[in-house]
C-alpha atoms as a PDB file:
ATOM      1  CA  UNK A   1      69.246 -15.312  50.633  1.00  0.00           C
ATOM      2  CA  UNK A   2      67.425 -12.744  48.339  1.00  0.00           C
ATOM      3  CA  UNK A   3      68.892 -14.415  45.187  1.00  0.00           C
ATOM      4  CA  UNK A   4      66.569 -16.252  42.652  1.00  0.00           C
ATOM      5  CA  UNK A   5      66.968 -19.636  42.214  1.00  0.00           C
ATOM      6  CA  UNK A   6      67.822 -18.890  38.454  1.00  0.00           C
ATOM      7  CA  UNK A   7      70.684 -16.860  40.164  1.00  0.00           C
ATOM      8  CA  UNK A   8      72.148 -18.534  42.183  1.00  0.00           C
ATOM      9  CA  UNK A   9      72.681 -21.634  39.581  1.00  0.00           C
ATOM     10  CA  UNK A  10      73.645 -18.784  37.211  1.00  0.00           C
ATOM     11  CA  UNK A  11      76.222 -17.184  39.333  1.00  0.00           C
ATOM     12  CA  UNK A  12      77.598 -20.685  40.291  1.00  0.00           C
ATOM     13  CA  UNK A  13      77.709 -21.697  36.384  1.00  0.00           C
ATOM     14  CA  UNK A  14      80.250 -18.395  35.500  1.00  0.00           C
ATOM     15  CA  UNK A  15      82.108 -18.835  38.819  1.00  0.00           C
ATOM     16  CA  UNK A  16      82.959 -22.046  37.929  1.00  0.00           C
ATOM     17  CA  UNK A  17      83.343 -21.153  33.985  1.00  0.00           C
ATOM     18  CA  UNK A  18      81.891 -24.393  32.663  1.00  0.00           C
ATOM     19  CA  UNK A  19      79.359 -24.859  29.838  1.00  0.00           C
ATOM     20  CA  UNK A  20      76.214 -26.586  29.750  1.00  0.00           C
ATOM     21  CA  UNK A  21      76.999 -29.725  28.406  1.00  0.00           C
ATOM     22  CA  UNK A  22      80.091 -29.996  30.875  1.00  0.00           C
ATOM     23  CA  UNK A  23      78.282 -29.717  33.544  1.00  0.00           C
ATOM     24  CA  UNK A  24      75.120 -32.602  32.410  1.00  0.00           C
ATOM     25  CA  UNK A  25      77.753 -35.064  31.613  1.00  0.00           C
ATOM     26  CA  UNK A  26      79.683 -34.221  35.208  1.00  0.00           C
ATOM     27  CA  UNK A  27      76.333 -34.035  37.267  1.00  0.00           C
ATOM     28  CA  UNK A  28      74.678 -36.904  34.914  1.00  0.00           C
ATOM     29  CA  UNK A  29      71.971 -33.503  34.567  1.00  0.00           C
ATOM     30  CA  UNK A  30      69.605 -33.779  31.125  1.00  0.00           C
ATOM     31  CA  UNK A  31      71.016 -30.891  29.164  1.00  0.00           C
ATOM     32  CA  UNK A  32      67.761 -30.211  28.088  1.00  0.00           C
ATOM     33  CA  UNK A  33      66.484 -30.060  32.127  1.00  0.00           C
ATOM     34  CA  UNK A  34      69.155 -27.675  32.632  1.00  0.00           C
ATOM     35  CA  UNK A  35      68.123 -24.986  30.001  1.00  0.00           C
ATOM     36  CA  UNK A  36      64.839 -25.698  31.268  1.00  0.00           C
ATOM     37  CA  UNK A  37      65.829 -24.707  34.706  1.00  0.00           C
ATOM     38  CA  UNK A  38      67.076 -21.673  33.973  1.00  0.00           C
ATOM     39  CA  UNK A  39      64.758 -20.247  31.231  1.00  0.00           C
ATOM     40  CA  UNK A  40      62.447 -21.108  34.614  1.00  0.00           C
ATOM     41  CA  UNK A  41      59.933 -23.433  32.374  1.00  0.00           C
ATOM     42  CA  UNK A  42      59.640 -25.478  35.307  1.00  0.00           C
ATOM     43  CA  UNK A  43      56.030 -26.758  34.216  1.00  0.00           C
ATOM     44  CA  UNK A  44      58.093 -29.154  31.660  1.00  0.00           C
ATOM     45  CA  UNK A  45      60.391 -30.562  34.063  1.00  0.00           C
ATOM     46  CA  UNK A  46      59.593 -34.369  35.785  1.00  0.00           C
ATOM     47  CA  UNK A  47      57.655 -34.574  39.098  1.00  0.00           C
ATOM     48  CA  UNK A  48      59.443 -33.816  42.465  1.00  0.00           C
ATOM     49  CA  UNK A  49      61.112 -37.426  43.016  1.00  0.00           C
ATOM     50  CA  UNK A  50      63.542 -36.961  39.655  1.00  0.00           C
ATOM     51  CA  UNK A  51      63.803 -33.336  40.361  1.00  0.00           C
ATOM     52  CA  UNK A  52      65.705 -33.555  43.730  1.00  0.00           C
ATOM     53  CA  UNK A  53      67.727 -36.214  42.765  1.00  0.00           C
ATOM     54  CA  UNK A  54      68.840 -33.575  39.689  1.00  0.00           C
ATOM     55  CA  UNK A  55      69.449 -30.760  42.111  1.00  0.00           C
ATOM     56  CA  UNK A  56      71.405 -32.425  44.473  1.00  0.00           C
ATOM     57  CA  UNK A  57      73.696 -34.280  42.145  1.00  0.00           C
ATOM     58  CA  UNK A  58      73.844 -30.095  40.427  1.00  0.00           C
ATOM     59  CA  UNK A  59      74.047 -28.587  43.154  1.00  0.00           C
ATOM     60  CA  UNK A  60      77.566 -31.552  43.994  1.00  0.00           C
ATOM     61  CA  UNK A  61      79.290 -30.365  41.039  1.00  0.00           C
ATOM     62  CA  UNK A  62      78.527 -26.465  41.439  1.00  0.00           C
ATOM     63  CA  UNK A  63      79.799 -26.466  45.100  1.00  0.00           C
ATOM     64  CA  UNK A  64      76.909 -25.430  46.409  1.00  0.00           C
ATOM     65  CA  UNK A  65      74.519 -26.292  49.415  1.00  0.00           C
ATOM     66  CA  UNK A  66      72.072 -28.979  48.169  1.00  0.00           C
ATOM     67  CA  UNK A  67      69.296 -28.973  50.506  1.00  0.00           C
ATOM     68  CA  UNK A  68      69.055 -25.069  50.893  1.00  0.00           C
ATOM     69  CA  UNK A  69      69.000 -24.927  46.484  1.00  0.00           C
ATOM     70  CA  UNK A  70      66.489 -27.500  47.036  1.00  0.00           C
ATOM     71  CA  UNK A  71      64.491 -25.262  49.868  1.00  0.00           C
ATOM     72  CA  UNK A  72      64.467 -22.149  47.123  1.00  0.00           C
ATOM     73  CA  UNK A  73      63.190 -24.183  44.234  1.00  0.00           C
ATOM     74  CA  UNK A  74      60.472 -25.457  46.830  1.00  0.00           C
ATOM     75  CA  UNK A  75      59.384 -21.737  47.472  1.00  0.00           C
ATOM     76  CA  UNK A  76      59.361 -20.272  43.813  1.00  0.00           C
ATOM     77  CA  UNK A  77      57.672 -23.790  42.603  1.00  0.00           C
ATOM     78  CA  UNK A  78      54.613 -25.925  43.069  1.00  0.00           C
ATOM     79  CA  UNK A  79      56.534 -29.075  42.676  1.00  0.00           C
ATOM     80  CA  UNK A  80      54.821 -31.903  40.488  1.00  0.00           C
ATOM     81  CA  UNK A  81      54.271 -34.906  42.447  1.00  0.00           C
ATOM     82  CA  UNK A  82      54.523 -38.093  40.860  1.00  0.00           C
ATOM     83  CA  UNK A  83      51.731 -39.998  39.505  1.00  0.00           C
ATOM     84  CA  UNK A  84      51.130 -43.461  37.671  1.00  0.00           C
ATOM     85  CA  UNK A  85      51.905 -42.215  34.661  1.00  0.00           C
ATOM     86  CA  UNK A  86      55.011 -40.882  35.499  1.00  0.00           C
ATOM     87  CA  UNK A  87      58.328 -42.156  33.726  1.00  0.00           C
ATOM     88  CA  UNK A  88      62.026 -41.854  34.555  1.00  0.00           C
ATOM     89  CA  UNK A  89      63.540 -39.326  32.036  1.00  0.00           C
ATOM     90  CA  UNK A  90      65.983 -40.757  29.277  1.00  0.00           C
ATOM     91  CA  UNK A  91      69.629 -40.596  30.512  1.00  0.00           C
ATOM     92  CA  UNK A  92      71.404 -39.525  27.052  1.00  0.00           C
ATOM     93  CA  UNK A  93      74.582 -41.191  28.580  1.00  0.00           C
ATOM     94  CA  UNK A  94      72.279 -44.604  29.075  1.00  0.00           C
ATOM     95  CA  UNK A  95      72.473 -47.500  27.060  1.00  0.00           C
ATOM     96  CA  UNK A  96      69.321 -48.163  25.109  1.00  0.00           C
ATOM     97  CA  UNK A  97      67.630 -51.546  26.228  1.00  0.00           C
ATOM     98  CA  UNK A  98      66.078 -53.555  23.327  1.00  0.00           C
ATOM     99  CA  UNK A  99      62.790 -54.765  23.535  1.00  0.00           C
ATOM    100  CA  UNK A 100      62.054 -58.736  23.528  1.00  0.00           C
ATOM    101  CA  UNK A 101      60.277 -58.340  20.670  1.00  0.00           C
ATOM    102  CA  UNK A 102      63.254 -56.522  18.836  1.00  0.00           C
ATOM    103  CA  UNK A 103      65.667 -59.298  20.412  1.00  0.00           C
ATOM    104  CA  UNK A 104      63.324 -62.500  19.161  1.00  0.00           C
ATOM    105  CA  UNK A 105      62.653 -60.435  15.728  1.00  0.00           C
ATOM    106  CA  UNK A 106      66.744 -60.239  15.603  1.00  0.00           C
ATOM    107  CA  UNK A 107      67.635 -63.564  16.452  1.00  0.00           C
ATOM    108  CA  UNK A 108      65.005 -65.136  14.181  1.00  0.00           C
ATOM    109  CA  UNK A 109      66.842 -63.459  11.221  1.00  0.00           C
ATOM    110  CA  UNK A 110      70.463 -64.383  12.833  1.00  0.00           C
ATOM    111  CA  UNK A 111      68.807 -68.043  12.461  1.00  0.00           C
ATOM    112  CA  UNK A 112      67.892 -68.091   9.243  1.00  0.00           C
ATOM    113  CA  UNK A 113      70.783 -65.958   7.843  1.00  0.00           C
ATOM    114  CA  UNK A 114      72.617 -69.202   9.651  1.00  0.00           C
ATOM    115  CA  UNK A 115      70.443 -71.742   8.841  1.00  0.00           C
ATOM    116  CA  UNK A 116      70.664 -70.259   4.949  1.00  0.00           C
ATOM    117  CA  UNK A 117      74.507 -70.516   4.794  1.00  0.00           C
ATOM    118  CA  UNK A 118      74.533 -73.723   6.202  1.00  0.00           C
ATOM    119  CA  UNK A 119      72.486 -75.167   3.650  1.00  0.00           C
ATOM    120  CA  UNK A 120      74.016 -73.029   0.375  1.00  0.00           C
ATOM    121  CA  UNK A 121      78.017 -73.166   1.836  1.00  0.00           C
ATOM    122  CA  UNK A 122      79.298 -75.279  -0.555  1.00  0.00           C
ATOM    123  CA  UNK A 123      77.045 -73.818  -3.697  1.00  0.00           C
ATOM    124  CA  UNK A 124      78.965 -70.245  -2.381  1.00  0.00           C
ATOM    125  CA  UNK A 125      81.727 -70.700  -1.211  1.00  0.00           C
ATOM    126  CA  UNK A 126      82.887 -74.572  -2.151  1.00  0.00           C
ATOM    127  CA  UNK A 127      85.015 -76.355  -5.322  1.00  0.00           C
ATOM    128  CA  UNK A 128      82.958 -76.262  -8.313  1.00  0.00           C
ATOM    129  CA  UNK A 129      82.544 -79.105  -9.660  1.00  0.00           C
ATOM    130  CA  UNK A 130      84.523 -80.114 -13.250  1.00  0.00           C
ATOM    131  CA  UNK A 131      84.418 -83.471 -15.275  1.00  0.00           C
ATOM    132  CA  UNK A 132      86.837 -83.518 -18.650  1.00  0.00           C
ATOM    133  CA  UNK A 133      84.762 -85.434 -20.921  1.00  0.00           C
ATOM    134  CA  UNK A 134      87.353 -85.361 -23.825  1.00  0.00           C
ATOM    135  CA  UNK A 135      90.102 -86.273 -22.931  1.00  0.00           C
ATOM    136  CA  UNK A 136      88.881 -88.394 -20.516  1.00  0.00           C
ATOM    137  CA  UNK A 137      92.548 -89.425 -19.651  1.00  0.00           C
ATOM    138  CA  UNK A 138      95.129 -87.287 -18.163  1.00  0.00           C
ATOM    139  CA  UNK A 139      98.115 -88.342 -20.796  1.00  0.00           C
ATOM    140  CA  UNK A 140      96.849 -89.054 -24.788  1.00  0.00           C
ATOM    141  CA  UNK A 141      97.954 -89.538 -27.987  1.00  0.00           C
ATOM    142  CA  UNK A 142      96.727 -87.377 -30.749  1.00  0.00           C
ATOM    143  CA  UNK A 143      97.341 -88.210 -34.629  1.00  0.00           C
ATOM    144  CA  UNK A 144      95.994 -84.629 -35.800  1.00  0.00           C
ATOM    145  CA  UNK A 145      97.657 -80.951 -34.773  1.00  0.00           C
ATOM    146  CA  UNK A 146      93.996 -79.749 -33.839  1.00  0.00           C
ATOM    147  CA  UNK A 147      92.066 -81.544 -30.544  1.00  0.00           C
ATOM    148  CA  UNK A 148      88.968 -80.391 -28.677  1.00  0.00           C
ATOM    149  CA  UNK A 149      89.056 -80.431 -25.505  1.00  0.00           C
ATOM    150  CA  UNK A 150      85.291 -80.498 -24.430  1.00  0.00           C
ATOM    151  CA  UNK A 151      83.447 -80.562 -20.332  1.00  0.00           C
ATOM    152  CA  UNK A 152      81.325 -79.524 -17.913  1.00  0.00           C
ATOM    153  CA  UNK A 153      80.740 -78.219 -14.881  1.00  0.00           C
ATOM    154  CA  UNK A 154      78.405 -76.096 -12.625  1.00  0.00           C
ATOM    155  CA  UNK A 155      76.225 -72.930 -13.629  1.00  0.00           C
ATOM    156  CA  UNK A 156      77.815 -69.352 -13.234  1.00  0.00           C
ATOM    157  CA  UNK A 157      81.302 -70.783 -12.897  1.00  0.00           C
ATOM    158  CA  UNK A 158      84.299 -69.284 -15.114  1.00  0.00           C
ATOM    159  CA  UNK A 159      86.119 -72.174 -17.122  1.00  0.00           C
ATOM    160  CA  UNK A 160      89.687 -71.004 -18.493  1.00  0.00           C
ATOM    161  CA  UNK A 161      92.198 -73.351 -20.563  1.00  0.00           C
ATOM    162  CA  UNK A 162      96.010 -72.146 -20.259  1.00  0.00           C
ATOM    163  CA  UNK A 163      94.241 -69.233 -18.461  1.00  0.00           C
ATOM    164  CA  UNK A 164      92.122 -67.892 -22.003  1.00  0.00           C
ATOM    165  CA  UNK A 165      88.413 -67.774 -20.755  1.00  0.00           C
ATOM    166  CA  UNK A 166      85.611 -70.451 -22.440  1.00  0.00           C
ATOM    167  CA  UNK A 167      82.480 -69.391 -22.587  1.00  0.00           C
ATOM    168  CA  UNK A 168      79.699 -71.923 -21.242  1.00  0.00           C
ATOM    169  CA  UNK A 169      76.222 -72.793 -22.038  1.00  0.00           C
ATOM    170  CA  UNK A 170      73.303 -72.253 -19.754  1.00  0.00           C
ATOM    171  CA  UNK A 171      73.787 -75.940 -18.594  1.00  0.00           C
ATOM    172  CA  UNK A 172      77.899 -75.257 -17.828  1.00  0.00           C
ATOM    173  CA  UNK A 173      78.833 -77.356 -21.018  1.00  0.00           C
ATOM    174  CA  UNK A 174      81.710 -75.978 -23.136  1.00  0.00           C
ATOM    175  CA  UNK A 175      84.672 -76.761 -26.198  1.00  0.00           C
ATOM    176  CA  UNK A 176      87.714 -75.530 -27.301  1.00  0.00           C
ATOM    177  CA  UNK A 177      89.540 -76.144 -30.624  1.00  0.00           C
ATOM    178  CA  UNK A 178      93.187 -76.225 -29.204  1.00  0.00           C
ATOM    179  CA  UNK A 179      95.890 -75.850 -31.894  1.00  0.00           C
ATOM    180  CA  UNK A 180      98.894 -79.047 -30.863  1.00  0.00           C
ATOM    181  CA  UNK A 181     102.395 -78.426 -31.701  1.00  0.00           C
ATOM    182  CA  UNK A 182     104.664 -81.153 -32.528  1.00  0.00           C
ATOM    183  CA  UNK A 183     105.554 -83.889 -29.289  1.00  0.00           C
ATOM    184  CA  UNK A 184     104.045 -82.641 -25.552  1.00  0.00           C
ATOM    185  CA  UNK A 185     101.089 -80.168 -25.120  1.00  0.00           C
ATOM    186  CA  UNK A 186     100.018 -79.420 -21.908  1.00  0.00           C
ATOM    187  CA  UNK A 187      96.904 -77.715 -20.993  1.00  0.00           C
ATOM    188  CA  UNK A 188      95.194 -76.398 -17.630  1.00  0.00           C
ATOM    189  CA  UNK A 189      91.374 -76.524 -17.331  1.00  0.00           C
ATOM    190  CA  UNK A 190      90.409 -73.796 -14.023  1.00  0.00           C
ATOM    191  CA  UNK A 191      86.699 -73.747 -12.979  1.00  0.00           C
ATOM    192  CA  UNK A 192      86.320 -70.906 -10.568  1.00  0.00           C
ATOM    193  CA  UNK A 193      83.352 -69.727  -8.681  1.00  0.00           C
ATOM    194  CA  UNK A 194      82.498 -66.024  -7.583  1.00  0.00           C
ATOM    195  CA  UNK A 195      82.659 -66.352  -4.132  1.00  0.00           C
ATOM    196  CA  UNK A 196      84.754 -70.066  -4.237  1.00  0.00           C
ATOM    197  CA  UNK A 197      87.713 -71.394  -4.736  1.00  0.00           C
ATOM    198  CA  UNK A 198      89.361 -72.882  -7.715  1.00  0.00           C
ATOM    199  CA  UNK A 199      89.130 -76.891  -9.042  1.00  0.00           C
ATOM    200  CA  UNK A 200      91.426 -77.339 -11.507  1.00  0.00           C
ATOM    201  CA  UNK A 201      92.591 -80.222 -14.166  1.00  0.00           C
ATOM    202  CA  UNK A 202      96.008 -80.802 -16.389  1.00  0.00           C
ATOM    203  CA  UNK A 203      95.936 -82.629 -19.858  1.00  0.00           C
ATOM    204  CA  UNK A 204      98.663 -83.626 -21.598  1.00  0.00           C
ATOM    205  CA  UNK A 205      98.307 -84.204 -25.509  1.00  0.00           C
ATOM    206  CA  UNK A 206     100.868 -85.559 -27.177  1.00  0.00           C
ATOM    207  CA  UNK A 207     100.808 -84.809 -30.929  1.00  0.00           C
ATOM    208  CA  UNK A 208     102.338 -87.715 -33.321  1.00  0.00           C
ATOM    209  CA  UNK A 209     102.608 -85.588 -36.128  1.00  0.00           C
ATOM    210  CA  UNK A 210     105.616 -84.352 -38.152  1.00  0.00           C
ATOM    211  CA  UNK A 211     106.774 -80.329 -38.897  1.00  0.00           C
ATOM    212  CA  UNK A 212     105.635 -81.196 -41.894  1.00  0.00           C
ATOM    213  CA  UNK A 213     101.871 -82.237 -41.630  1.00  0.00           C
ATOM    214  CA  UNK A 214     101.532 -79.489 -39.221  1.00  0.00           C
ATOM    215  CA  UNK A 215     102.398 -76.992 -41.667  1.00  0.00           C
ATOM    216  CA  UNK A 216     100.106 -78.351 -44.423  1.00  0.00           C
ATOM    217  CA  UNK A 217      97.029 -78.658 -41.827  1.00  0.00           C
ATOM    218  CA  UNK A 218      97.357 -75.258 -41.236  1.00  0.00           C
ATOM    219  CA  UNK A 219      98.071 -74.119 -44.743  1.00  0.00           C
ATOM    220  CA  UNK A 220      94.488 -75.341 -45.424  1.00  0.00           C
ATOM    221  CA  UNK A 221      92.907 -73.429 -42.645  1.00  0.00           C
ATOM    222  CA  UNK A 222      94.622 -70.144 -43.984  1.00  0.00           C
ATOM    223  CA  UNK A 223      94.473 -68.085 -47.302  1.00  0.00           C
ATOM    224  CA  UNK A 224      96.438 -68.964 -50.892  1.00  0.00           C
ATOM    225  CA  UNK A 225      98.689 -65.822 -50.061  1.00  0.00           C
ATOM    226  CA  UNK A 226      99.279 -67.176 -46.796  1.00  0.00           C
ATOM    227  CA  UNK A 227      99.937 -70.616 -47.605  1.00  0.00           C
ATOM    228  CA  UNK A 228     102.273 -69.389 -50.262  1.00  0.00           C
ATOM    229  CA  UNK A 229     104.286 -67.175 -48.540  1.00  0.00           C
ATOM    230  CA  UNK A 230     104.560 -70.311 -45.231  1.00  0.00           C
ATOM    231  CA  UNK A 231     105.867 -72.605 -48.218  1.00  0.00           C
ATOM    232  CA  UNK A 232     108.232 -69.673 -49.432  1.00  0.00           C
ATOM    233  CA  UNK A 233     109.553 -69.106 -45.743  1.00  0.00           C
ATOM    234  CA  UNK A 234     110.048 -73.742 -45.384  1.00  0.00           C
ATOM    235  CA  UNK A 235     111.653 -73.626 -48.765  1.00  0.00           C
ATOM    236  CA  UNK A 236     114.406 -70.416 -47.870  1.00  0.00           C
ATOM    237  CA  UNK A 237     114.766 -72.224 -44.419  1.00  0.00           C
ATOM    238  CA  UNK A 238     115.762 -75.675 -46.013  1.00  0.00           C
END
C-alpha cells in the first residue's frame, strides 16, 4: 500500500463524512489523540500499549483493516514503549473518581452541616416562643377604653397584634396601647420567626364602659377643636 498512514485515516474520515468529535465519541478515540495523529505529532501520543488499543477500536469504526493500519504506523514510527511512569490517558467520556481525601474532607462537612442543624432545628425552623404577661388571662374585664397589652418572646422574632407589627426590644419585650370599644374586643398576638412557623395567642377584653365615657376619654387625648366639633356631632345625633 503506498499510502501514508495520515492517508489512509484521512481518506477513510471523508469517505465516511464524519467529523472529529463523531468519530472519538463512536471509537471512545481522545479527540485530542486524533488531531495528533494526523498533524503526525506522534512524539506526544501515549506509549505503544494505549496506542494499539486506539487504532484498533479507529480503525472498527472507519471500516478499515486493524492490524495492517497498525503494521503502517509501526513502519513510519518508533513506537514509545511503556515505562513506570506511564499513565492511562483521561477518557473525556469517564467519570471522574474522587480522591479519599476529597470524600473524608466532604463527608466531614456533610457531618457537621448535620450535626449543626440538629442542634439549632428548633432555634430555625421551630415555634417561637410567646408568654402574654398582661393580660395574663385569655377573657378580662376592663373598666377604661385604653389597655396595654404587654409580652415577650424570643430575639429576631416579628410580634403583630390584629396583624399591625410591634416593635421589640433587644431582649424580645414589647407594649401596645390598644384603643377598646364599648362590650367585646378581641385581639391576636402572632410571633413569627424567619425561617419558622407561627405561635400565636387570642385576648378578649371586654370594655365596661358606656358611649359616653368613651367619648370623653378620647376627647381628652385630642385637641379643643376636635373635642368640640365630637360634642357638636353627639349633640346633632341626639
Amino acid at each position: 500500500m503506498d499510502q501514508s498512514f495520515r492517508e489512509i485515516i484521512l481518506n477513510a474520515i471523508e469517505e465516511k463524512g464524519i467529523a472529529i468529535g463523531k468519530l472519538a465519541e463512536l471509537s471512545r478515540v481522545p479527540e485530542r489523540y486524533l488531531e495528533l495523529l494526523l498533524r503526525e505529532e506522534y512524539d506526544r501520543l501515549p506509549s505503544a500499549p494505549y496506542l494499539h488499543g486506539y487504532l484498533l477500536r479507529l480503525a472498527r469504526v472507519l471500516n478499515l483493516d486493524s492490524e495492517l493500519l497498525w503494521e503502517i504506523f509501526k513502519k513510519e514510527y518508533r513506537l514509545k514503549t511503556s515505562g513506570l511512569e506511564d499513565r492511562l490517558p483521561v477518557n473525556r467520556f469517564a467519570i471522574d473518581t474522587l480522591s479519599n481525601t476529597k470524600i473524608l474532607v466532604t463527608g466531614g462537612l456533610i457531618i457537621l452541616a448535620l450535626l449543626y442543624l440538629a442542634f439549632r432545628w428548633n432555634t430555625l425552623f421551630g415555634k417561637p416562643s410567646l408568654v402574654i404577661l398582661d393580660p395574663a388571662a385569655s377573657v378580662i374585664s376592663a373598666a377604661s377604653n385604653v389597655y396595654t397589652i404587654r409580652g415577650s418572646t424570643g430575639r429576631n422574632v416579628k410580634i403583630t397584634i390584629n396583624n399591625d407589627l410591634i416593635e421589640t426590644d433587644n431582649r424580645g419585650s414589647f407594649s401596645k396601647d390598644v384603643f377598646l370599644e364599648s362590650g367585646d374586643n378581641t385581639f391576636t398576638i402572632t410571633a413569627k420567626k424567619l425561617l419558622g412557623r407561627a405561635t400565636t395567642v387570642t385576648r378578649q377584653i371586654t370594655a365596661l364602659i358606656s358611649e359616653e365615657s368613651a367619648l370623653s376619654s378620647f376627647s381628652s387625648s385630642t385637641s379643643p377643636t376636635d373635642a368640640s366639633t365630637l360634642n357638636a356631632e353627639a349633640t346633632t345625633t341626639q
